[in-house]
Structure formats: C-alpha cells, structure tokens
Protein backbone atom coordinates (compact mmCIF):
# COMPACT_ATOMS: atom_id res chain seq x y z
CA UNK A 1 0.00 0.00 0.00
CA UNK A 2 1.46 3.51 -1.12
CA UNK A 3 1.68 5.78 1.69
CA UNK A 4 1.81 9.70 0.67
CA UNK A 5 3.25 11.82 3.65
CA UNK A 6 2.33 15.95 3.73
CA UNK A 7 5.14 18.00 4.58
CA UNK A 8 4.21 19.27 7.68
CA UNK A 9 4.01 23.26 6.81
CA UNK A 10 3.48 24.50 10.46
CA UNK A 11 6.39 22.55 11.25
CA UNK A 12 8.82 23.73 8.43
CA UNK A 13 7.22 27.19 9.69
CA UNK A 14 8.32 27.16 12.92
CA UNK A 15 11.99 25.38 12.54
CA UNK A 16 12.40 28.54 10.27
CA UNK A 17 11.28 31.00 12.74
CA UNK A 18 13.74 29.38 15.21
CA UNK A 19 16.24 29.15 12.91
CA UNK A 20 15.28 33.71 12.04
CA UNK A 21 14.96 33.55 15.71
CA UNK A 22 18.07 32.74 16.39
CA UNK A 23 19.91 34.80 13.48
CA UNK A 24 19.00 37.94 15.04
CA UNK A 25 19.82 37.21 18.53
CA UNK A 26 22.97 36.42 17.68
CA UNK A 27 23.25 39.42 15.72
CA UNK A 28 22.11 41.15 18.27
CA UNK A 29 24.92 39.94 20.86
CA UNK A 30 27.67 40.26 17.95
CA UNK A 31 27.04 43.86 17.40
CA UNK A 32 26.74 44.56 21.43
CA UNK A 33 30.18 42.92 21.49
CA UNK A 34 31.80 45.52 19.27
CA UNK A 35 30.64 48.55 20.87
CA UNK A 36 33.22 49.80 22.98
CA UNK A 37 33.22 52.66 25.41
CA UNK A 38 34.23 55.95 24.05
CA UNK A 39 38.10 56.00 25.35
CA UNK A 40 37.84 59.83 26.69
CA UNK A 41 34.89 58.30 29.19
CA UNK A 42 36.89 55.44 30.11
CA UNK A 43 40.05 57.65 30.97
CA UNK A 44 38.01 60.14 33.05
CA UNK A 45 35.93 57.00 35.24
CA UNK A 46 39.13 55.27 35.84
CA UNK A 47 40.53 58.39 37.10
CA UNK A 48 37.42 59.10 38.96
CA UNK A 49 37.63 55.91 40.84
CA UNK A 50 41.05 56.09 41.57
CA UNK A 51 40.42 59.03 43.11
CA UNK A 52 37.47 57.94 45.06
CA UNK A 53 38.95 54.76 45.80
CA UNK A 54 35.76 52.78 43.91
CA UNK A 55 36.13 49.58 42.24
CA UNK A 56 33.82 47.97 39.74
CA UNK A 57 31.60 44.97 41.08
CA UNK A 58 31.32 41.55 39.62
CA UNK A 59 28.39 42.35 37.55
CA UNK A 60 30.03 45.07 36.20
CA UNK A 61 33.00 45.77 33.73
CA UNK A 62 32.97 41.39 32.64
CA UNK A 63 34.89 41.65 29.66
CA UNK A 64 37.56 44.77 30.70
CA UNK A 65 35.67 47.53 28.65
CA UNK A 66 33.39 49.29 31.54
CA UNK A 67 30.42 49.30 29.21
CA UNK A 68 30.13 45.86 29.77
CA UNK A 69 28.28 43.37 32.06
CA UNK A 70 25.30 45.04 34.33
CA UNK A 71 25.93 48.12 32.17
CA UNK A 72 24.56 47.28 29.23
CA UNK A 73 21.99 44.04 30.51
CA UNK A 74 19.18 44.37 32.38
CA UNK A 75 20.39 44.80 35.85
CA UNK A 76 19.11 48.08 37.28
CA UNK A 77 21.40 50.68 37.85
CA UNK A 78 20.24 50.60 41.88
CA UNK A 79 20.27 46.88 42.57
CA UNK A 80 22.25 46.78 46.13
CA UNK A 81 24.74 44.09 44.07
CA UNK A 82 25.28 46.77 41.87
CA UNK A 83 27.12 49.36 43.54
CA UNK A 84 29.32 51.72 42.18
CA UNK A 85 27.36 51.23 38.93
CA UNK A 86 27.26 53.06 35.53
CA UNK A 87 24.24 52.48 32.70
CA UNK A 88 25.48 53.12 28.73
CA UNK A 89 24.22 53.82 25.29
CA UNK A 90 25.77 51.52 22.67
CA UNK A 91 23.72 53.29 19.92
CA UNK A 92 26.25 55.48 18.77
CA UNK A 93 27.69 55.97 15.23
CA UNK A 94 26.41 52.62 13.82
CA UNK A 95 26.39 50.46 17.25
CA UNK A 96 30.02 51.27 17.86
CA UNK A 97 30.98 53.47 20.49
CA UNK A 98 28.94 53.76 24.02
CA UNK A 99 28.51 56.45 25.88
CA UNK A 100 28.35 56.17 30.15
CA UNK A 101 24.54 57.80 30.42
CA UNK A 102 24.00 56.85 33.90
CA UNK A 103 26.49 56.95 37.47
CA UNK A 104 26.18 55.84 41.02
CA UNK A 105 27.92 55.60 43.52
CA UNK A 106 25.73 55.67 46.80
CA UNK A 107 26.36 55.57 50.69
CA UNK A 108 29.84 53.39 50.47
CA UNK A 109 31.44 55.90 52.63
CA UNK A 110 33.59 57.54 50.08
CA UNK A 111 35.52 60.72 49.89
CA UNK A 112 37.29 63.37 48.35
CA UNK A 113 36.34 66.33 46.18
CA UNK A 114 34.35 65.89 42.41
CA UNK A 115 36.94 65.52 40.25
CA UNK A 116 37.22 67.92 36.95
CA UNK A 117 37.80 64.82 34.75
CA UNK A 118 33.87 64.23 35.29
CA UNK A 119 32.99 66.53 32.68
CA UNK A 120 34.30 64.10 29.89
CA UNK A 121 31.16 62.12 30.57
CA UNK A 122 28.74 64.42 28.67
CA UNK A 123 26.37 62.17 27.71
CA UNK A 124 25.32 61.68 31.64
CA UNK A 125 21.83 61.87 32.12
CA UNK A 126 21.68 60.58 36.04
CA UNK A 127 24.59 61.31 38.62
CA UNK A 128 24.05 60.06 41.96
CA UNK A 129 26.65 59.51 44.74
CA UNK A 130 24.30 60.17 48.00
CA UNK A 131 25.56 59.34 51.45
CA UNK A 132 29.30 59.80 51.37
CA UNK A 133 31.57 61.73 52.93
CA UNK A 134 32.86 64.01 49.81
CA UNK A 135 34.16 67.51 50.30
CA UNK A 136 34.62 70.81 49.21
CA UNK A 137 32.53 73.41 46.94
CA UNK A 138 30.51 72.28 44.26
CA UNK A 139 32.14 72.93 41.64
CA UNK A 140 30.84 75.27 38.51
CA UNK A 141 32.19 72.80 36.12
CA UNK A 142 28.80 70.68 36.76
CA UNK A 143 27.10 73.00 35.05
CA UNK A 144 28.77 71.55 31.43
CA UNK A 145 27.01 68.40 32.22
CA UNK A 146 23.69 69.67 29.71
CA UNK A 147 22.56 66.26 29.22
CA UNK A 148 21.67 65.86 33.04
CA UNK A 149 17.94 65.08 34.01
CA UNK A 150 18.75 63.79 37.65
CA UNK A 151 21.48 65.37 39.82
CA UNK A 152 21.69 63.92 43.71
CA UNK A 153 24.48 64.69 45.49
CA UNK A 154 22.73 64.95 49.31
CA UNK A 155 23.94 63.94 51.76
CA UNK A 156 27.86 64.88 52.11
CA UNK A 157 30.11 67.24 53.53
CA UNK A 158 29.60 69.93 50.59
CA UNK A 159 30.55 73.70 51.31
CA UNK A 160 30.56 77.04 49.97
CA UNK A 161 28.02 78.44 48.19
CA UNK A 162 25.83 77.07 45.25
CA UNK A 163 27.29 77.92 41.51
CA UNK A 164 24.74 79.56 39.43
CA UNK A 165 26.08 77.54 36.58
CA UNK A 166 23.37 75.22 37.94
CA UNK A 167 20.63 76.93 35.89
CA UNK A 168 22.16 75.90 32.32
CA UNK A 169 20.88 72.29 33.06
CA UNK A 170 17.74 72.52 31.64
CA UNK A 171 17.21 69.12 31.35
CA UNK A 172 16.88 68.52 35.10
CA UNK A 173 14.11 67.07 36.80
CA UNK A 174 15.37 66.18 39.97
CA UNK A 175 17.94 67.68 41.77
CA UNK A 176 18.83 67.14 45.42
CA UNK A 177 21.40 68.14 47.10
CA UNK A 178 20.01 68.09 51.27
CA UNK A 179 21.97 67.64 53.97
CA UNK A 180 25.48 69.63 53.26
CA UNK A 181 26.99 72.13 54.61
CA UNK A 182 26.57 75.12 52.66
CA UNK A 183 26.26 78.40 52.60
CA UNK A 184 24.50 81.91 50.71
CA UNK A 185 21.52 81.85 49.12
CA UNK A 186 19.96 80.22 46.20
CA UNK A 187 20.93 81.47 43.18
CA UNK A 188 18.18 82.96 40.50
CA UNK A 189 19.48 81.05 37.94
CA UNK A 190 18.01 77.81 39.49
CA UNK A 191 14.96 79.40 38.08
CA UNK A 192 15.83 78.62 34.50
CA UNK A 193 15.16 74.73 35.16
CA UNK A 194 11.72 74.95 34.30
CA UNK A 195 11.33 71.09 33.64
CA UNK A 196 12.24 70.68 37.67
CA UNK A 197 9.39 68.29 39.26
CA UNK A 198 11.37 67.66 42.57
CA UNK A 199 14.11 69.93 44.90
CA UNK A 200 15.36 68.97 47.91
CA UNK A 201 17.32 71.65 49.66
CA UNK A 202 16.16 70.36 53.33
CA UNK A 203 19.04 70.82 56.37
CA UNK A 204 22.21 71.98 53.41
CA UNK A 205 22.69 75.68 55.21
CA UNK A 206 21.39 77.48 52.79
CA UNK A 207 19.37 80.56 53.65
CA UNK A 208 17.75 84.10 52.81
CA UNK A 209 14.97 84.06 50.40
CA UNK A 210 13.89 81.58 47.94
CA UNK A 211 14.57 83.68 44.32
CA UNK A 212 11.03 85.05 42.70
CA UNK A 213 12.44 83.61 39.53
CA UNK A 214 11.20 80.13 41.11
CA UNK A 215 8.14 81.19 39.86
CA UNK A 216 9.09 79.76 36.60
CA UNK A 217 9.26 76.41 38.16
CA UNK A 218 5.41 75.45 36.94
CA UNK A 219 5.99 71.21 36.88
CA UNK A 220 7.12 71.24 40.63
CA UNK A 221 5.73 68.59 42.11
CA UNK A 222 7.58 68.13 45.26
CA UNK A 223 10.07 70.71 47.18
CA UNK A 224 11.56 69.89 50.60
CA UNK A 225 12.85 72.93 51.79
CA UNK A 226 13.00 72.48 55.77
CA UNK A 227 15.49 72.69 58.60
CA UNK A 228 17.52 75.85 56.63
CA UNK A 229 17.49 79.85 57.46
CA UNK A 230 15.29 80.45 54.40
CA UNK A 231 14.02 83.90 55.24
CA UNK A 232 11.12 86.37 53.96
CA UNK A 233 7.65 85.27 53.09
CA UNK A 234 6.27 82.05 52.20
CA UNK A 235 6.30 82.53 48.15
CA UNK A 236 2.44 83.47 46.83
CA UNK A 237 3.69 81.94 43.53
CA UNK A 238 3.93 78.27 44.88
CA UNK A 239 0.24 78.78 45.02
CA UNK A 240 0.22 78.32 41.36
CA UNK A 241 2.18 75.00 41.58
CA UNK A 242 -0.41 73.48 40.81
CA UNK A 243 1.18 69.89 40.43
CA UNK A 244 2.57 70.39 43.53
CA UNK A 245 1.84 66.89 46.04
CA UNK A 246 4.48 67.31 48.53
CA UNK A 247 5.35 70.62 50.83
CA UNK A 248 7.74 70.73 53.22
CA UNK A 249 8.77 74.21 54.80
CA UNK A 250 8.97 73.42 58.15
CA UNK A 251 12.43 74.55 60.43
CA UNK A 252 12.80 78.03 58.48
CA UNK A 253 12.71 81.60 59.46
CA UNK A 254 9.54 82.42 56.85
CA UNK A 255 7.36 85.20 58.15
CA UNK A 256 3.47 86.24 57.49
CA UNK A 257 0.76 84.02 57.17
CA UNK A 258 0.09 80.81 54.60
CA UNK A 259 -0.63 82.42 51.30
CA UNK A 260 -4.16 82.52 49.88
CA UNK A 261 -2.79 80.84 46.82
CA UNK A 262 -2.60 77.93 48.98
CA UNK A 263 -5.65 77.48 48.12
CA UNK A 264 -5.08 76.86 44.43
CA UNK A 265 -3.25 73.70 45.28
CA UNK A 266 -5.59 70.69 44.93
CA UNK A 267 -3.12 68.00 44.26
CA UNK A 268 -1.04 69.14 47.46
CA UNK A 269 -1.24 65.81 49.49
CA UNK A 270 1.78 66.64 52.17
CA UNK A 271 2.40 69.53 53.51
CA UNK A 272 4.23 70.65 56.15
CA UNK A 273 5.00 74.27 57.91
CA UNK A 274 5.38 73.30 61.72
C-alpha cells in the first residue's frame, strides 16, 4: 500500500522562525560585542575611581571595557549588588561606540572632592553619589554636564556656596542636594530649570529668600525645603504649583501668614510648615 506523507508546513514554519529567531539574537549579541566605550569616558571614570577609591563589582565591567556586564543588561542601575554602577548607550555611530549615560555611587562611605575629569562624561543623564563623605565646593564645572535630568548629590560634607552655573541644566528634573553644609543663598538662575518636578534643599545651610524667579518652576511637584534659614515670606507663587503633592517648609525663618494661593493647590497631598 502507497503511503503519501504531507510536509508538515506548520512545522517547516516554525523550525524557520527558530532558525530567524536565532539569526538575530545572535546578531544582536555580535554587534553589542563591538561597541566599545568611548576611550575619553573610560580615561576620566578610571581616574574618577582612583580618586574615590571605587572599584567595579562583579556584575560590572565582565569583559575589561566598563560598558560591559550590568551596564549594558538588564540589571538596574540601583540593585544593592550593583554598587558603584554606571548604565550606557551603545547606539552610537552605527552600534560602535557607548557612551556612560548613567552613574552611582551611593552611601559606600567615600571621599574626596568631584573631580574635573567628570565633565568628559557628557552624555550623563543621572549622577548620583548620596551618602558619602565628599568635600569641598561644588564645583561650577557641573554645570557643562547639559545632558543631566537627575542630579543627587545629598547627603555629604559639601561647602561654599551654590554655583549659578546650575541653571544651564535645563534638562533637570530632579535635583537634590540636602543635607550639606553650605552656605548663601539660592541662586536665580536655578529658576531657569523649568522642567524641575522635585528639589530637595532640606538641612544643606542654605538661607535668605527663595529667588522670585522660582516662579518659573510650573511642573514642581515636590520641594523639601526644611530645617535651613530660608528667610522672607512664604512665596504666593507656589500657590500656582499646581502639580505640587508634597510641601515641606517646616524649620525656616519664613514670616506672614500661609498664602491665599494655597488654596489653588488641589493636588497638594503633604504639607508641612510646623
């Protein structure tokens, strides 16, 4: 008896999509492994860390390039296994160069000052390095870094007074820098970050009144301004705010009563003045 077989199509379909399947993943890993960190970047974090004392972590910096390992995978940037940690961008000019977009280096008891060479990273996008012990001014140079959306640097043993060169990162929408040791006021040029959602300047030493070109600051969402020698009125422009969740103002010098703007701020969940 004659026997005809049918080719099985949805089988010949899916060996094929395996096989497609695994072209492009291997593709995929190929071209990850030829990206290499821009050499300027890799001088100025290995000159960083010396400085700081910071080493790379197991996860990290696998194959000897630091855009390697937990950089470039999905480990997130603040896993506790994952600290000092960096986050890159191997998109650049055809898949062949990364860029260090992300930095971290939190509570691990460092110290020293922030180091000029930082400035070669320009494609950072999040600097945080919270809970240390690091020293001196901070310096104007910070304000080069354009690309910034999240600067944290609370925390420390920070002095002097705050460079205005601050207000040319527009891109900011966090920035933190609580619990230092500085001094003056804040400068007007802060005022300029007009994509800012959240400011801590809680217990840093700053003082005097907040700037009137604040007023600018319409996506604020959260400001922690307590425990300084902030001065003057309460601001009638946080009244318009109105993202505004969290308030907290309490620990000052302000005089007068609660503005009657207050009253425009319907999302304002937190506040406190006491």
């Amino acid at each position: 008896m004659n026997m005809k077989v049918k080719p099985q199509s949805s089988s010949i379909f899916a060996y094929g999509y395996r096989l497609l399947f695994f072209f492009l993943v291997s593709f995929d890993i190929s071209d990850a492994q030829t990206a290499t960190t821009d050499p300027s970047e890799v001088r100025a974090l290995n000159s960083l860390f010396q400085q700081w004392n910071a080493q790379a972590v197991a996860l990290w910096n696998i194959s000897g390039d630091p855009c390697s390992g937990s950089a470039v995978n999905g480990t997130e940037l603040e896993d506790r296994m994952n600290n000092p940690s960096i986050k890159c961008d191997c998109a650049y000019s055809n898949s062949t160069i990364c860029h260090i977009t992300q930095l971290r280096v939190y509570a691990l008891n460092k110290r020293g000052v922030i180091p000029e060479e930082l400035v070669a990273l320009k494609f950072l996008t999040f600097l945080k390095i919270d809970q240390n012990f690091f020293t001196g001014p901070l310096p104007t140079f910070i304000g080069n870094l354009s690309a910034l959306q999240l600067l944290s640097i609370a925390h420390n043993l920070f002095s002097g007074t705050i460079p205005k060169e601050l207000g040319n990162l527009k891109e900011l929408t966090v920035l933190s820098f609580g619990s230092n040791n500085f001094s003056g006021t804040l400068p007007p040029e802060l005022g300029n970050l007009v994509k800012l959602e959240q400011i801590y300047i809680n217990s840093c030493g700053l003082g005097g009144e907040i700037p009137s070109t604040f007023a600018n600051l319409q996506n604020m969402r959260i400001m922690w301004a307590s425990d300084s020698p902030f001065t003057g009125r309460i601001p009638d422009f946080i009244g318009n705010w109105t993202k505004l969740t969290a308030l907290r103002i309490q620990g000052n010098s302000f005089e007068g009563p609660i503005p009657s703007s207050f009253s425009n701020l319907t999302s304002l969940t937190k506040f406190a003045n006491q």
